[in-house]
C-alpha atoms as a PDB file:
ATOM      1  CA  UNK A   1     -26.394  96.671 -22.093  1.00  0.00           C
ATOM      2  CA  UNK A   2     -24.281  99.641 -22.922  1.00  0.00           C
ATOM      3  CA  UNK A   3     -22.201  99.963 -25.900  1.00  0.00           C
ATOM      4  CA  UNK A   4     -18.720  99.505 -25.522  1.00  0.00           C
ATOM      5  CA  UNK A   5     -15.965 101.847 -27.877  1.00  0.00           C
ATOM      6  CA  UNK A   6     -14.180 100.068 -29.935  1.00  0.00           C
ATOM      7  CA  UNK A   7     -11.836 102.993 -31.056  1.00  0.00           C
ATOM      8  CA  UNK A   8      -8.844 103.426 -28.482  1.00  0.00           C
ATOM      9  CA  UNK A   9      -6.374 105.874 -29.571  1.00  0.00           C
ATOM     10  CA  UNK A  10      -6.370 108.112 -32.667  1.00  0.00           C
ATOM     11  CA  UNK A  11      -2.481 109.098 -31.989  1.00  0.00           C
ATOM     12  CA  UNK A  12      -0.125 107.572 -34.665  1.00  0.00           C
ATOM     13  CA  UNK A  13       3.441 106.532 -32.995  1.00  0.00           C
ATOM     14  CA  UNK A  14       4.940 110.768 -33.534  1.00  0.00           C
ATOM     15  CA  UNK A  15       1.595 111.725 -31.734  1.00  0.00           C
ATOM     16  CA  UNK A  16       2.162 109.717 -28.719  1.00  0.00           C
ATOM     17  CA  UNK A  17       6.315 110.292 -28.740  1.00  0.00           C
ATOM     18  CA  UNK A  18       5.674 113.942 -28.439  1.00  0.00           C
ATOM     19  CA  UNK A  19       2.827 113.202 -25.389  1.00  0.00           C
ATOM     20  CA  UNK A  20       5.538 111.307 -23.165  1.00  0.00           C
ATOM     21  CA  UNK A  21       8.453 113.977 -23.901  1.00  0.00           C
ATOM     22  CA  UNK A  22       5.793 116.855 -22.890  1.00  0.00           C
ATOM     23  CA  UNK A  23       4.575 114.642 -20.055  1.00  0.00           C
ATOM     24  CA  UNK A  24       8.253 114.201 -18.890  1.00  0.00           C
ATOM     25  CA  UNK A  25       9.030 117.704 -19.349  1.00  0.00           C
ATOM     26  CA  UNK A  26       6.172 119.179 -17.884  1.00  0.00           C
ATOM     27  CA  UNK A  27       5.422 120.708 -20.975  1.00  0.00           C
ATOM     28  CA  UNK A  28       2.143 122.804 -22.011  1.00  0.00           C
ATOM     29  CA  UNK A  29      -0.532 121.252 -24.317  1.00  0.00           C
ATOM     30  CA  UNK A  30      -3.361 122.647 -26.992  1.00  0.00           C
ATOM     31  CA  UNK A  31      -5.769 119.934 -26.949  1.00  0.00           C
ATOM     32  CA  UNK A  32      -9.202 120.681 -28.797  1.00  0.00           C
ATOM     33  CA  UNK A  33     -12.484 119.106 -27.714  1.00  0.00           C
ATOM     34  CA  UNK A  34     -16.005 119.543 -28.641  1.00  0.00           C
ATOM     35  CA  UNK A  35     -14.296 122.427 -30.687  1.00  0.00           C
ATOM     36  CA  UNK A  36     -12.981 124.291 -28.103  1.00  0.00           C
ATOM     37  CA  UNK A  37      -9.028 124.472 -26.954  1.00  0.00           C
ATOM     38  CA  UNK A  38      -7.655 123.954 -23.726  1.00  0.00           C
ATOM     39  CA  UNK A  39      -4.057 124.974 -22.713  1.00  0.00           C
ATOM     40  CA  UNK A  40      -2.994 121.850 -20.338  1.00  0.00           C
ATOM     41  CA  UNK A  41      -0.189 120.480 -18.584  1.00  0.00           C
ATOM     42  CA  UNK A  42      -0.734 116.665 -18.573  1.00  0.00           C
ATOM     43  CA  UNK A  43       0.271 115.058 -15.238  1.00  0.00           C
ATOM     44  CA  UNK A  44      -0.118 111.578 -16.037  1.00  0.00           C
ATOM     45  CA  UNK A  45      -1.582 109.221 -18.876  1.00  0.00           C
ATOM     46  CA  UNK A  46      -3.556 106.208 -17.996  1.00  0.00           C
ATOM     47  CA  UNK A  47      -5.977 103.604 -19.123  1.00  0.00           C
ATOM     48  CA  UNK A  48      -9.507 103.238 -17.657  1.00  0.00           C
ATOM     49  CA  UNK A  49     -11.821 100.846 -18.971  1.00  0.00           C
ATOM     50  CA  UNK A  50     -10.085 100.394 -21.915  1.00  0.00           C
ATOM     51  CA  UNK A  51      -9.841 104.110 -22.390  1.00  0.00           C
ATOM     52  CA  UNK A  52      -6.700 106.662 -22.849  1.00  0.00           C
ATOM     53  CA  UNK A  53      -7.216 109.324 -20.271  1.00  0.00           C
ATOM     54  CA  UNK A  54      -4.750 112.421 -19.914  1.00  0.00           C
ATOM     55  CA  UNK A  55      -4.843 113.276 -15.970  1.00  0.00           C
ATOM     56  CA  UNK A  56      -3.843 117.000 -16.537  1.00  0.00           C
ATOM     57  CA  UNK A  57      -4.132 120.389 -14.727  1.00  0.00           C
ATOM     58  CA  UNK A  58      -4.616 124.293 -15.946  1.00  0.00           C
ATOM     59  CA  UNK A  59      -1.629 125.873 -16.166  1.00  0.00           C
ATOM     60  CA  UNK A  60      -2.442 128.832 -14.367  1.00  0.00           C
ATOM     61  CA  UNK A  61      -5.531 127.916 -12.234  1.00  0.00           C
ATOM     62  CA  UNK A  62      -4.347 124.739 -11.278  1.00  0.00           C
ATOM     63  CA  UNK A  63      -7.909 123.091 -11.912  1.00  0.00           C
ATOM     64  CA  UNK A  64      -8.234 119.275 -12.594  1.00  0.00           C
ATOM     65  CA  UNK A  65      -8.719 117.705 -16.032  1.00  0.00           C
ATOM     66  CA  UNK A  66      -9.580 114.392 -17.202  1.00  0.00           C
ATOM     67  CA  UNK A  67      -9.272 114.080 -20.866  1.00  0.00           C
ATOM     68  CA  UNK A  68     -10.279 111.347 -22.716  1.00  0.00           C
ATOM     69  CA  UNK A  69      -7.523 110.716 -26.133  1.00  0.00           C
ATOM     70  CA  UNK A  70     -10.717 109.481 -28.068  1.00  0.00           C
ATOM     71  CA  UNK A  71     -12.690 112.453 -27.621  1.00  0.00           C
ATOM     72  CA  UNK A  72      -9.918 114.658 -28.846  1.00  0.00           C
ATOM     73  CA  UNK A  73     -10.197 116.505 -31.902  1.00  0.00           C
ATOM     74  CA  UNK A  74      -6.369 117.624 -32.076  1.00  0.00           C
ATOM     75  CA  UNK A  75      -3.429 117.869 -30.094  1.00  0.00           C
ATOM     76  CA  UNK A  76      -0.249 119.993 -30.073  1.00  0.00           C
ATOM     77  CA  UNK A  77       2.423 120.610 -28.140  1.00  0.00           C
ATOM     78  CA  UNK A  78       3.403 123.765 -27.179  1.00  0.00           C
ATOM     79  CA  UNK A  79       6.152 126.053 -24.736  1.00  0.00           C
END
């Protein structure tokens, strides 16, 4: 049986205010993961499986991203 996470966010309530005003603005985002950075424009948060996931592109290539809040090591907003 696999192990579930018991750990859902690790945003405090300023955190998550300044996700859905960059979300709605179509603002940029430094996000660090496995200790490297990723400029991202977040397109849409969701839950999956009981899990926070950012739905986000590159802001120059376009590329798809799915990042997961709980593997985040940081977050900023930024532009």
């Amino acid at each position: 049986m696999p192990t579930r996470r018991t750990k859902v966010t690790q945003l405090n309530a300023a955190q998550y205010d300044a996700l859905e005003r960059a979300i709605a603005d179509g603002r940029r985002l430094s996000v660090w993961r496995r200790g490297n950075e990723y400029i991202i424009i977040v397109d849409r948060l969701r839950v999956t499986g009981g899990r926070e996931a950012l739905e986000c592109h590159h802001p120059t290539t376009g590329d798809k991203l799915v990042m997961y809040i709980d593997e985040l090591e940081g977050i900023e907003v930024i532009g």
